[in-house]
N, C-alpha and C. Protein backbone atom coordinates (compact mmCIF):
# COMPACT_ATOMS: atom_id res chain seq x y z
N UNK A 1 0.82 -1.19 0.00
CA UNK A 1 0.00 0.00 0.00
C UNK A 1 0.86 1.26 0.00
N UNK A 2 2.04 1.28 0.59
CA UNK A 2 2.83 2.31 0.46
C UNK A 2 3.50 2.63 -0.96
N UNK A 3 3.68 1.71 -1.40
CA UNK A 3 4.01 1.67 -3.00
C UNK A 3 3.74 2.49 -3.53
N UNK A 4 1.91 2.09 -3.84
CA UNK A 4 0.66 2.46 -4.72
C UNK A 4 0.42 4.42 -3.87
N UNK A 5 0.89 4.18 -2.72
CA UNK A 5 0.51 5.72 -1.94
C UNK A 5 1.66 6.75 -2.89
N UNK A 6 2.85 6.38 -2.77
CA UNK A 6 4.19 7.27 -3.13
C UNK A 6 3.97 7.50 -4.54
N UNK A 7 3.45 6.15 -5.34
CA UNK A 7 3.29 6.47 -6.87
C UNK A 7 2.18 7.15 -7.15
N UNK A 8 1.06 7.42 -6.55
CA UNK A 8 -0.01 8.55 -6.78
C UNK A 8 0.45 9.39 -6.11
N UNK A 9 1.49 9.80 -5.35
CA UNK A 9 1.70 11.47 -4.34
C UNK A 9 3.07 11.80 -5.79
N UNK A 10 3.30 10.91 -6.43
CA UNK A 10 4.33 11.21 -7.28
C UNK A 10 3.84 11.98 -8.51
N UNK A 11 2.93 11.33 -8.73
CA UNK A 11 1.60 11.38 -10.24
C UNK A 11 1.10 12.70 -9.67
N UNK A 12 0.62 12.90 -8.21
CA UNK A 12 0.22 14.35 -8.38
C UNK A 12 1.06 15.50 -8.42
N UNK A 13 2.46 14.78 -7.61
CA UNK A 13 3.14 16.47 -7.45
C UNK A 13 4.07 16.32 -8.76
N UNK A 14 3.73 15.75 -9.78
CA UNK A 14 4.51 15.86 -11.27
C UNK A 14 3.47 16.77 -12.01
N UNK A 15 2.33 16.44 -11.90
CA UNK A 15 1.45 17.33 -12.31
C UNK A 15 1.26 18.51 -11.71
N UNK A 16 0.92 18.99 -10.57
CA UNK A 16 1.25 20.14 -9.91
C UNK A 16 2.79 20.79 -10.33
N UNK A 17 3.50 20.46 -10.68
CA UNK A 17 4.84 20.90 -11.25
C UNK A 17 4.62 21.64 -12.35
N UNK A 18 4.01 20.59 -12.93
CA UNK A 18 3.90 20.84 -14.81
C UNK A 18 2.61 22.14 -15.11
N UNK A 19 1.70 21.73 -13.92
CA UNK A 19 0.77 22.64 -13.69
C UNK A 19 1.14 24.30 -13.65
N UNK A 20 1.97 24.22 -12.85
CA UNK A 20 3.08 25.86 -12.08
C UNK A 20 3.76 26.43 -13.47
N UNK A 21 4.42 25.13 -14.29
CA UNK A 21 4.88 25.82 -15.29
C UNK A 21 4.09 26.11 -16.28
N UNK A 22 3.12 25.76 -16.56
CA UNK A 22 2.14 26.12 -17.67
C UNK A 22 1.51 27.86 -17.01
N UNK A 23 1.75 27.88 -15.96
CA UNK A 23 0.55 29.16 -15.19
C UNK A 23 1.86 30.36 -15.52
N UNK A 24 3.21 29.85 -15.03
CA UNK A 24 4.55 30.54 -15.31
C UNK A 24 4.60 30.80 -16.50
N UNK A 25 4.23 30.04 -18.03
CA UNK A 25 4.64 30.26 -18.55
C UNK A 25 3.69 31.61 -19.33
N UNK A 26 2.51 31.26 -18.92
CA UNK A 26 1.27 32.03 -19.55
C UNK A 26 1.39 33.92 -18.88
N UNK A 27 1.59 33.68 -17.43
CA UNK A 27 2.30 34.35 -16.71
C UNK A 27 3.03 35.73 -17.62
N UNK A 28 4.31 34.63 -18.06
CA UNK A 28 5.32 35.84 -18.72
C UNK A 28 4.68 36.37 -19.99
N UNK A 29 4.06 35.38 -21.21
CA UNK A 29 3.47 35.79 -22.27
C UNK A 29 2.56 37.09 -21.59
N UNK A 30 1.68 37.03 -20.92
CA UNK A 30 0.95 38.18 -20.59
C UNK A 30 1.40 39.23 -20.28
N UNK A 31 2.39 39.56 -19.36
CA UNK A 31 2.88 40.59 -18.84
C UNK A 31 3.83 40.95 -20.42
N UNK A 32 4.48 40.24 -21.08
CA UNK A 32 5.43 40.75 -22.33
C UNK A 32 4.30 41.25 -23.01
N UNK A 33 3.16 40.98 -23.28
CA UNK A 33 2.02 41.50 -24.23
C UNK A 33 1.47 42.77 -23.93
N UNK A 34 1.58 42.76 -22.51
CA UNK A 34 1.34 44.49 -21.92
C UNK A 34 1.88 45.44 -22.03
N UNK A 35 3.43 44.83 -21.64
CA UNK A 35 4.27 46.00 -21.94
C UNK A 35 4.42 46.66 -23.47
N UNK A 36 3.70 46.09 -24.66
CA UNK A 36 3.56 46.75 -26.05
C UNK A 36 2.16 47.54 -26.29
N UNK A 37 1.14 47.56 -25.11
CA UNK A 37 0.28 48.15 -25.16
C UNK A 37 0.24 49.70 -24.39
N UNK A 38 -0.61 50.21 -25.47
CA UNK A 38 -0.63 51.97 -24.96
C UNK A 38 -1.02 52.08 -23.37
N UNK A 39 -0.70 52.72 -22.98
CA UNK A 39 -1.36 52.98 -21.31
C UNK A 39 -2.48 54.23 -21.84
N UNK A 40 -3.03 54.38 -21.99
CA UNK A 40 -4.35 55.16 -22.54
C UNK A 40 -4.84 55.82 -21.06
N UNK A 41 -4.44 57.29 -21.14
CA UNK A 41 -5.20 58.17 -19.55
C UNK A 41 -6.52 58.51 -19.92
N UNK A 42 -6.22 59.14 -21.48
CA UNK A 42 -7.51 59.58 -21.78
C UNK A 42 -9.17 58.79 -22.03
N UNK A 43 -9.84 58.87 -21.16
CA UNK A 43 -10.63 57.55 -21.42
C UNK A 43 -11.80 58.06 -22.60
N UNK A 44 -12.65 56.73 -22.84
CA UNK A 44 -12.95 57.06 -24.16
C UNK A 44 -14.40 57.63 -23.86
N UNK A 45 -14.47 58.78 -24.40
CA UNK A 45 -16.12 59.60 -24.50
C UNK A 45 -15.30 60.90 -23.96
N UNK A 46 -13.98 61.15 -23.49
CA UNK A 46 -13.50 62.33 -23.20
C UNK A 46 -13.36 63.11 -24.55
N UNK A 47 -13.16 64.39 -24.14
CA UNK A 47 -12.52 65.61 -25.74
C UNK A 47 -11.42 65.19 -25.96
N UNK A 48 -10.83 65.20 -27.29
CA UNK A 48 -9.89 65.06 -27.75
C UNK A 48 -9.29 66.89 -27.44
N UNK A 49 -7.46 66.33 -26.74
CA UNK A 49 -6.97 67.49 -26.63
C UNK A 49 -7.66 68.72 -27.62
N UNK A 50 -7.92 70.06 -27.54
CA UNK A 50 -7.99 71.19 -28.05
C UNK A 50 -6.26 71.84 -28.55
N UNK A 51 -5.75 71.23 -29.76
CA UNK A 51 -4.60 71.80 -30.33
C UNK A 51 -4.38 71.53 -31.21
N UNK A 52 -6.00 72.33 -32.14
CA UNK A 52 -5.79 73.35 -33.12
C UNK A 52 -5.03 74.67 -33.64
N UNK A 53 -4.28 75.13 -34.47
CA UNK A 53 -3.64 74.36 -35.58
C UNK A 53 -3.06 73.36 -35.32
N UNK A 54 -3.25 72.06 -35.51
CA UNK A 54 -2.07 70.83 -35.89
C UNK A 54 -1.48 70.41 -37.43
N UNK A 55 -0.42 71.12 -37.73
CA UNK A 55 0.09 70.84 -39.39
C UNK A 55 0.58 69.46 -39.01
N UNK A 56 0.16 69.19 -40.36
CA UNK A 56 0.95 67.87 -40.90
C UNK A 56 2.13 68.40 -41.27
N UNK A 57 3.25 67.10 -41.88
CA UNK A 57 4.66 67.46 -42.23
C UNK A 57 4.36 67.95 -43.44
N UNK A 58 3.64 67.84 -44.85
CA UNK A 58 3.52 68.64 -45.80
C UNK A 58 2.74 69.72 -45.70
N UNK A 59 2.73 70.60 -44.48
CA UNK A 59 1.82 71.92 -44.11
C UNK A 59 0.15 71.85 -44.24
N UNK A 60 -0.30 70.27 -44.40
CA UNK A 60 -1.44 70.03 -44.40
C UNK A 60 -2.24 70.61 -42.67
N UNK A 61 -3.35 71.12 -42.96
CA UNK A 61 -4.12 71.12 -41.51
C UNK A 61 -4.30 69.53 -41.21
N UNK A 62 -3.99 69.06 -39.89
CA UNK A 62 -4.78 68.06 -39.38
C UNK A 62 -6.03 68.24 -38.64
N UNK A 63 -7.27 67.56 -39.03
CA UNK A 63 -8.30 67.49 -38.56
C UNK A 63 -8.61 66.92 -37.34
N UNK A 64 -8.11 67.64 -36.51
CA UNK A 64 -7.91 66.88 -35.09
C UNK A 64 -8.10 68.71 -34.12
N UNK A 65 -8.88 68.50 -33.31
CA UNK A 65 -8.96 69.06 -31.77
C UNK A 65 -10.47 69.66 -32.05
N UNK A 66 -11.38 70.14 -31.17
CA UNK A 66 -12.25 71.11 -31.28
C UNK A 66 -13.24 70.19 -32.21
N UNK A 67 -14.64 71.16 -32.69
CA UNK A 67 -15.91 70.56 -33.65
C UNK A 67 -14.85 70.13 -34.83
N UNK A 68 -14.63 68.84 -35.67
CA UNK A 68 -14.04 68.47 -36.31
C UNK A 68 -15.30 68.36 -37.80
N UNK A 69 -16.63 68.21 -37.85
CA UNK A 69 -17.26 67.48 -39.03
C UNK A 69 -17.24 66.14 -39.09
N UNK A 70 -16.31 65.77 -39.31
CA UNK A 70 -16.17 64.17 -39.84
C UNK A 70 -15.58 63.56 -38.37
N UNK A 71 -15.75 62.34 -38.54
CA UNK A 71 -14.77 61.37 -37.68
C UNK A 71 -13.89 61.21 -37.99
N UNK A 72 -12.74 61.06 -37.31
CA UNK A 72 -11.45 61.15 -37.76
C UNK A 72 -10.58 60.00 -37.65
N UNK A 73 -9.68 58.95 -37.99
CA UNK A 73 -9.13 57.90 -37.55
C UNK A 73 -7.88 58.11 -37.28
N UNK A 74 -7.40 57.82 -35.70
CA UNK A 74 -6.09 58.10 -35.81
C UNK A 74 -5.11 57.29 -35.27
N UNK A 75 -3.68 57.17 -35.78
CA UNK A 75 -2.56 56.30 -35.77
C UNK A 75 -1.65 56.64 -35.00
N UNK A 76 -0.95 56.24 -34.16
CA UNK A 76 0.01 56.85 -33.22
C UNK A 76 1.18 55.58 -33.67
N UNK A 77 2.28 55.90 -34.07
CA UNK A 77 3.25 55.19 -34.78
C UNK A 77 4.76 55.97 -33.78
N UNK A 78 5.71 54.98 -33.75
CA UNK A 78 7.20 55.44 -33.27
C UNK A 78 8.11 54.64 -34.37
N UNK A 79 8.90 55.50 -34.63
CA UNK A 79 10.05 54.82 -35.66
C UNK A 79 10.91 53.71 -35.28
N UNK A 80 11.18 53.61 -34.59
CA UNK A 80 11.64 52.23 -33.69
C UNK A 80 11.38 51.35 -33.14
N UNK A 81 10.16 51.49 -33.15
CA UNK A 81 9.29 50.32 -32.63
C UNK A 81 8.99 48.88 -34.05
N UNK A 82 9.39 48.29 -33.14
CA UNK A 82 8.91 46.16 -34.15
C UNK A 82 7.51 46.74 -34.19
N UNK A 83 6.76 46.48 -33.05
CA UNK A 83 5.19 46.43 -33.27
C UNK A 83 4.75 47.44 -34.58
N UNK A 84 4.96 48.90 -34.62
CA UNK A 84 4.70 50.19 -35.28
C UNK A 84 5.61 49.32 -36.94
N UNK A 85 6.29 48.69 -36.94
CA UNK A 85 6.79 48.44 -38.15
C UNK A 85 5.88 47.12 -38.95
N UNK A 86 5.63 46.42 -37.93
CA UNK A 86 4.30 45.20 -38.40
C UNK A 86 3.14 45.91 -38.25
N UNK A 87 2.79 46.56 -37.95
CA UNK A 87 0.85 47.35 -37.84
C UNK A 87 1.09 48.29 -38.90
N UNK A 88 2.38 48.96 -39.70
CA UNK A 88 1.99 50.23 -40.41
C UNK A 88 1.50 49.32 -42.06
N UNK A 89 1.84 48.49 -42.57
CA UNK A 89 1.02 48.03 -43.48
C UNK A 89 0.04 47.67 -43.54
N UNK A 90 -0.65 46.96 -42.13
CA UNK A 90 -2.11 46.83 -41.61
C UNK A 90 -3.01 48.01 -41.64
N UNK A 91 -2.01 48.92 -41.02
CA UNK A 91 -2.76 50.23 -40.80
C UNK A 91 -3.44 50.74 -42.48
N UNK A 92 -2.29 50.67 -43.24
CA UNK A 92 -2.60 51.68 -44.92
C UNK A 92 -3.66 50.74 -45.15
N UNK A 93 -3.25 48.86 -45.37
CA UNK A 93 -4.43 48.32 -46.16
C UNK A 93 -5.90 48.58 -45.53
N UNK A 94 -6.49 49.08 -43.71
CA UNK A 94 -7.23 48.90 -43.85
C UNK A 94 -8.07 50.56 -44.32
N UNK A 95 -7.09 51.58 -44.82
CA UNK A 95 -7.55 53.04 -44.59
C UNK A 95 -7.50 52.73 -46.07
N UNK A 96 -7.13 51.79 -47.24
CA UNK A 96 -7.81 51.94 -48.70
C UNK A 96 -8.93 50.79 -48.68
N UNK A 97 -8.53 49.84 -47.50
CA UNK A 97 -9.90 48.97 -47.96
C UNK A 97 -11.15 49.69 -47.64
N UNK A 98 -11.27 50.52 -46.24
CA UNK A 98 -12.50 51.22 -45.82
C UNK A 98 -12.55 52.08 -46.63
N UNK A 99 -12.03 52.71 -47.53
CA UNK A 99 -11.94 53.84 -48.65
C UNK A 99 -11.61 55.18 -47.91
N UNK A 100 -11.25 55.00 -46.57
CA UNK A 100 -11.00 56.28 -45.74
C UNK A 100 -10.09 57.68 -46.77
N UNK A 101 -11.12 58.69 -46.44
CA UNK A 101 -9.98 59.52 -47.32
C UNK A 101 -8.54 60.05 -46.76
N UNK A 102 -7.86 60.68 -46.95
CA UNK A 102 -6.50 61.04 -46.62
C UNK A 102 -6.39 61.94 -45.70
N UNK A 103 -7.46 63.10 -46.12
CA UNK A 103 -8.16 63.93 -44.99
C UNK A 103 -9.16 63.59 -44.20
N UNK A 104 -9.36 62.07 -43.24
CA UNK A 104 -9.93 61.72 -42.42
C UNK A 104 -9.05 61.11 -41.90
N UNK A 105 -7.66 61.03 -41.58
CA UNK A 105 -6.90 59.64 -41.32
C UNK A 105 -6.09 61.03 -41.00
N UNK A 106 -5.27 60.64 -39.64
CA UNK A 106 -4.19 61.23 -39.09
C UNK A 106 -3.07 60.35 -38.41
N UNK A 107 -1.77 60.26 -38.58
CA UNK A 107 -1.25 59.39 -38.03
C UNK A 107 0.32 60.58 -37.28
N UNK A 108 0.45 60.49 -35.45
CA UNK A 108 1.28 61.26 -35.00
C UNK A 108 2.55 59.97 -35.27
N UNK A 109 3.39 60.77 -35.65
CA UNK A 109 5.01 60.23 -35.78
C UNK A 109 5.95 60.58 -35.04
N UNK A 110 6.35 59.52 -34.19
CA UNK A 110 7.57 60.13 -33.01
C UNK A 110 9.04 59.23 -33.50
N UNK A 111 9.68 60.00 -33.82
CA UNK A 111 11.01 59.46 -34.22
C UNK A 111 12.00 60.43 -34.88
N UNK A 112 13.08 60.51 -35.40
CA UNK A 112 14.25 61.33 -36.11
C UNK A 112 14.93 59.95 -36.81
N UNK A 113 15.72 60.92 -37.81
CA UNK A 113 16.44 60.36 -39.05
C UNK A 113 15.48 59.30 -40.07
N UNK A 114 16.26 58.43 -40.69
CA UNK A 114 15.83 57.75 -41.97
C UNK A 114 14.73 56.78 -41.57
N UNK A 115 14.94 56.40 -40.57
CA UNK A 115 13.82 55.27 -39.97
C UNK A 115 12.47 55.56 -40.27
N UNK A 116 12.27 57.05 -39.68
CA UNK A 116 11.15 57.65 -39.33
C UNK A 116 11.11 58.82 -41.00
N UNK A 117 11.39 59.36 -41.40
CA UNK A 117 11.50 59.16 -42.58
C UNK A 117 10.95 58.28 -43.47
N UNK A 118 11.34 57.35 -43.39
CA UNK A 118 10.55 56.08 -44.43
C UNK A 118 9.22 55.99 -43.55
N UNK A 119 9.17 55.91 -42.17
CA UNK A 119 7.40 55.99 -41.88
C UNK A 119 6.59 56.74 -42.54
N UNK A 120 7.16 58.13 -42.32
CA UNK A 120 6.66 59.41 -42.57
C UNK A 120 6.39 59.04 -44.15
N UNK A 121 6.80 58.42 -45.20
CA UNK A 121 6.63 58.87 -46.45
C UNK A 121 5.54 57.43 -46.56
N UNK A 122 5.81 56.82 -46.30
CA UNK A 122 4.74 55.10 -46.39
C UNK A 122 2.90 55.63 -45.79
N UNK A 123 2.89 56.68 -44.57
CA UNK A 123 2.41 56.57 -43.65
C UNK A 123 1.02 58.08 -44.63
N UNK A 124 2.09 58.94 -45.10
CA UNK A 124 1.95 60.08 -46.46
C UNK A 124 0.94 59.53 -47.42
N UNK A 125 0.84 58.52 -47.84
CA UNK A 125 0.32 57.74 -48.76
C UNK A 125 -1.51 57.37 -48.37
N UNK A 126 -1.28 57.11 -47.60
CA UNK A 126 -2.86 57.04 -46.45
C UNK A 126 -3.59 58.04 -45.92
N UNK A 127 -2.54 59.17 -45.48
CA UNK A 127 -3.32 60.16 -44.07
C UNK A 127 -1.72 61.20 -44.03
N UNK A 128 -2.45 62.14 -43.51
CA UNK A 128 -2.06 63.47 -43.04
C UNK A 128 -0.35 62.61 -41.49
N UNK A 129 0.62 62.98 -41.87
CA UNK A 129 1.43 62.74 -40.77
C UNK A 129 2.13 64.25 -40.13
N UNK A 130 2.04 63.78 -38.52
CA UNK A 130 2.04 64.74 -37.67
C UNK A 130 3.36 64.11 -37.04
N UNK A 131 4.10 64.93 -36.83
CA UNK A 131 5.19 64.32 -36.05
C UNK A 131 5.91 65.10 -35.17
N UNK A 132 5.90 64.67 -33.89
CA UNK A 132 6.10 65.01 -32.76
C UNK A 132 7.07 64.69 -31.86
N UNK A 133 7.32 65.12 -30.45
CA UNK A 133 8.08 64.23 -29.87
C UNK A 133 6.91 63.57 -28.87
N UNK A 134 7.54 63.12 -27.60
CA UNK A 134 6.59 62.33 -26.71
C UNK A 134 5.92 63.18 -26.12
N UNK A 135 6.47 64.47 -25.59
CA UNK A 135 5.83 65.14 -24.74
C UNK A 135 5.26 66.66 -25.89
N UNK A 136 4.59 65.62 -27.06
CA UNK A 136 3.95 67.06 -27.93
C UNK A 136 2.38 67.09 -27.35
N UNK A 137 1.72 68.42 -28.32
CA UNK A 137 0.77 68.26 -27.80
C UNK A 137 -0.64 67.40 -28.06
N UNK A 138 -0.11 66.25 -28.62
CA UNK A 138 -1.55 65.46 -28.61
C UNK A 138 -0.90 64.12 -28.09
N UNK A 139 0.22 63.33 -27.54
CA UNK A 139 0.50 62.63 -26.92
C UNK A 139 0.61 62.64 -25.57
N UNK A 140 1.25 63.75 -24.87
CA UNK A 140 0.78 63.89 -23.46
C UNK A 140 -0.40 64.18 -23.06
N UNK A 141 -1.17 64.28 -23.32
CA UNK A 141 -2.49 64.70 -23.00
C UNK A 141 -3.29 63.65 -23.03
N UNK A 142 -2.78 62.84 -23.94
CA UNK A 142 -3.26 61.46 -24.03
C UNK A 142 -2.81 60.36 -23.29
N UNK A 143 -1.90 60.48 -22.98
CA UNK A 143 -1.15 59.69 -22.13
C UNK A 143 -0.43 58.48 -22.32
N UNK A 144 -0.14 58.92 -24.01
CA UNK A 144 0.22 57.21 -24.83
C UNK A 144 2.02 57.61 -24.22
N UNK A 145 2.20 56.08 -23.96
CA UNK A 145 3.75 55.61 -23.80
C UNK A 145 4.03 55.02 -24.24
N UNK A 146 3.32 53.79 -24.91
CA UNK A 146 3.87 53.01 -25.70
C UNK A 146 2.93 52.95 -27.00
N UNK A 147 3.88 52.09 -28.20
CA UNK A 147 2.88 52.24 -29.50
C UNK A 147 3.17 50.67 -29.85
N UNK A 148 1.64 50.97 -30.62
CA UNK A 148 1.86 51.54 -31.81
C UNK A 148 0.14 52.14 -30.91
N UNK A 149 -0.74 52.82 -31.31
CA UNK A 149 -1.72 53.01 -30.92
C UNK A 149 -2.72 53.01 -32.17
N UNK A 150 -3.77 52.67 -31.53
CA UNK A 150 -5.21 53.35 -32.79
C UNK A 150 -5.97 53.66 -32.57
N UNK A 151 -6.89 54.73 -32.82
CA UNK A 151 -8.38 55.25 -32.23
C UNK A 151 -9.46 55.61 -33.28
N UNK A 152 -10.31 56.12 -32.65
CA UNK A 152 -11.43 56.57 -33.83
C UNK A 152 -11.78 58.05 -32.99
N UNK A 153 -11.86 59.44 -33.29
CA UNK A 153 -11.61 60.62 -32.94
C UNK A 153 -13.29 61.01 -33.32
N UNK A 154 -14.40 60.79 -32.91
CA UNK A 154 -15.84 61.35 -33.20
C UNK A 154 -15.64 63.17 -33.74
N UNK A 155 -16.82 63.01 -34.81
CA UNK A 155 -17.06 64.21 -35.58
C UNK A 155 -16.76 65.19 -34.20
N UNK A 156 -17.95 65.21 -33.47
CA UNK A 156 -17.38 66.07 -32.16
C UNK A 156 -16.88 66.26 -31.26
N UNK A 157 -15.42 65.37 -31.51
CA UNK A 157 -13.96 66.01 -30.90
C UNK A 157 -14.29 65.24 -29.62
N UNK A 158 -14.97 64.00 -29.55
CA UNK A 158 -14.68 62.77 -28.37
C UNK A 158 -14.15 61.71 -29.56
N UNK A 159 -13.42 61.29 -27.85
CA UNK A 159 -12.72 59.57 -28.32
C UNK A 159 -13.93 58.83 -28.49
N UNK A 160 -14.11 58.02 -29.55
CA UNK A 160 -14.89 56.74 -29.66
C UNK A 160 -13.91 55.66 -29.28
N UNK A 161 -13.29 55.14 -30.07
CA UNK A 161 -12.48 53.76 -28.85
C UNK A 161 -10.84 54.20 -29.24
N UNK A 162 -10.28 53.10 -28.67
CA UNK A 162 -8.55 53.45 -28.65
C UNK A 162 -8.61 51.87 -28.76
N UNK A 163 -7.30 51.27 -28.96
CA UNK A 163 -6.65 50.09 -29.47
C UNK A 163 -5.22 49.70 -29.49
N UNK A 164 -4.88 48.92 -29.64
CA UNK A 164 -3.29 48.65 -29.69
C UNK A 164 -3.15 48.28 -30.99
N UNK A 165 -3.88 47.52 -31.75
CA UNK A 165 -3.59 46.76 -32.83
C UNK A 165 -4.58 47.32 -34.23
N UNK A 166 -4.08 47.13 -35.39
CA UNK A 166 -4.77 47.86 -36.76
C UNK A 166 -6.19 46.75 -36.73
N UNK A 167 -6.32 45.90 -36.41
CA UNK A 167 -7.27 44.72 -36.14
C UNK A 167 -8.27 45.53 -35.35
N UNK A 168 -8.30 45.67 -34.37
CA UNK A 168 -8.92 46.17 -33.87
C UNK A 168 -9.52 47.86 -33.94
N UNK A 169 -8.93 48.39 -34.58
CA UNK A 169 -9.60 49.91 -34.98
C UNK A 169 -10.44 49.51 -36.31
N UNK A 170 -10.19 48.07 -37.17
CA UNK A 170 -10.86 47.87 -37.74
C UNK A 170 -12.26 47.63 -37.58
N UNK A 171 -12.56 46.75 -36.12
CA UNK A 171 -13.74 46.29 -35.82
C UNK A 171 -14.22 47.26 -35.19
N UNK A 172 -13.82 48.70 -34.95
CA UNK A 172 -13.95 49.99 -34.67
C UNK A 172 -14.86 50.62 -35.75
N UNK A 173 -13.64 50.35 -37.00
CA UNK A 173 -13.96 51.05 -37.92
C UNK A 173 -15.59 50.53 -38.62
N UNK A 174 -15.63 49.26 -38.48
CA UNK A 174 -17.06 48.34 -39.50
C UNK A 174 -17.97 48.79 -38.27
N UNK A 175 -18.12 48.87 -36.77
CA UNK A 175 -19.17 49.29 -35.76
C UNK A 175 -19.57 50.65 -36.09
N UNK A 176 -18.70 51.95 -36.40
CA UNK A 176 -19.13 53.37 -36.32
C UNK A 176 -19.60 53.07 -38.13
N UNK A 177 -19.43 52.44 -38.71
CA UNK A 177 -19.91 52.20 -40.25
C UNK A 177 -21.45 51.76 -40.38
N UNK A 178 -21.56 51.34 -39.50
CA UNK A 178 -23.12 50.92 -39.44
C UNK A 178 -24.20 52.32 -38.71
N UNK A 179 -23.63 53.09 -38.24
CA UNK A 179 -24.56 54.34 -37.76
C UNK A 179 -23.93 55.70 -38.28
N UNK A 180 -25.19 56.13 -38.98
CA UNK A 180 -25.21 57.03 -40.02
C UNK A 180 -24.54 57.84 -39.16
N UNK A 181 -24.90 58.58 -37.90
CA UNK A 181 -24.11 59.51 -37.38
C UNK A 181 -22.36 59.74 -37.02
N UNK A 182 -22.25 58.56 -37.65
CA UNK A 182 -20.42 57.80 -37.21
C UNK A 182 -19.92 57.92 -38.48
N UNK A 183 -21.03 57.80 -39.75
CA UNK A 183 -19.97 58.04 -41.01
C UNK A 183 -19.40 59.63 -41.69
């Protein structure tokens, strides 16, 4: 009987082992998945900062702060960032698949030299680019620290949602598509 006792206290605490490492391992995946997500202060149904004029880099107005008209979609990108370098082709295909125009799409750019550069001209192609540092005025206010970010900016100058991923401003984008007052 002692046998049969040690070989089931064995069978459980091998499993309880294997158990710890599966919880450990899920554990680290989660916390590494956070740390690439925006910390978002501004919560959503608040005003979008008031900082009007915002030029784009080709002296375009950006349609961002105050009564805007339209809804606005916007991209928060860093030149150095992996994530911001896998989401910026997500980002363009889904602003020609929704047919978004160029002047509804804003994307802030935080970076210097060629890196950010090649964002800036890829990013040109889609939407109005704004480029800033961290502490400009539509990132502190917002409270993004990390990127890549995405939101949807309501005709009247509230957040509708925020996001981490181009996936998800998509299912943003097809929800405010279905109510006339969102297009």
């Amino acid at each position: 009987m002692n046998s049969s006792m040690s070989a089931t206290a064995l069978v459980f605490s091998t499993l309880a082992f294997l158990l710890s490492l599966v919880v450990a391992r899920r554990t680290k995946q989660i916390l590494e998945s956070a740390e690439g997500r925006p910390a978002f202060v501004t919560p959503i149904g608040k005003s979008f900062p008031d900082i009007a004029p915002l030029l784009g880099s080709r002296g375009e107005l950006a349609p961002l702060g105050g009564e805007m008209g339209n809804p606005v979609i916007l991209g928060v990108f860093s030149a150095g960032c992996a994530g911001c370098a896998e989401e910026l082709p997500v980002f363009k295909e889904l602003m020609v698949r929704h047919h978004v125009p160029r002047e509804r799409a804003v994307a802030i750019l935080v970076g210097e030299g060629a890196v950010a550069d090649a964002f800036e001209l890829s990013l040109g192609e889609v939407c109005i680019v704004v480029r800033q540092e961290l502490e400009g005025p539509v990132l502190e206010p917002l409270g993004i620290r990390s990127f890549p970010a995405f939101g949807v900016v309501a005709e009247t100058g509230r957040i509708r949602s925020w996001g981490s991923g181009a996936l998800a401003l998509e299912k943003s984008m097809t929800e405010f598509a279905r109510r006339p007052e969102d297009v």
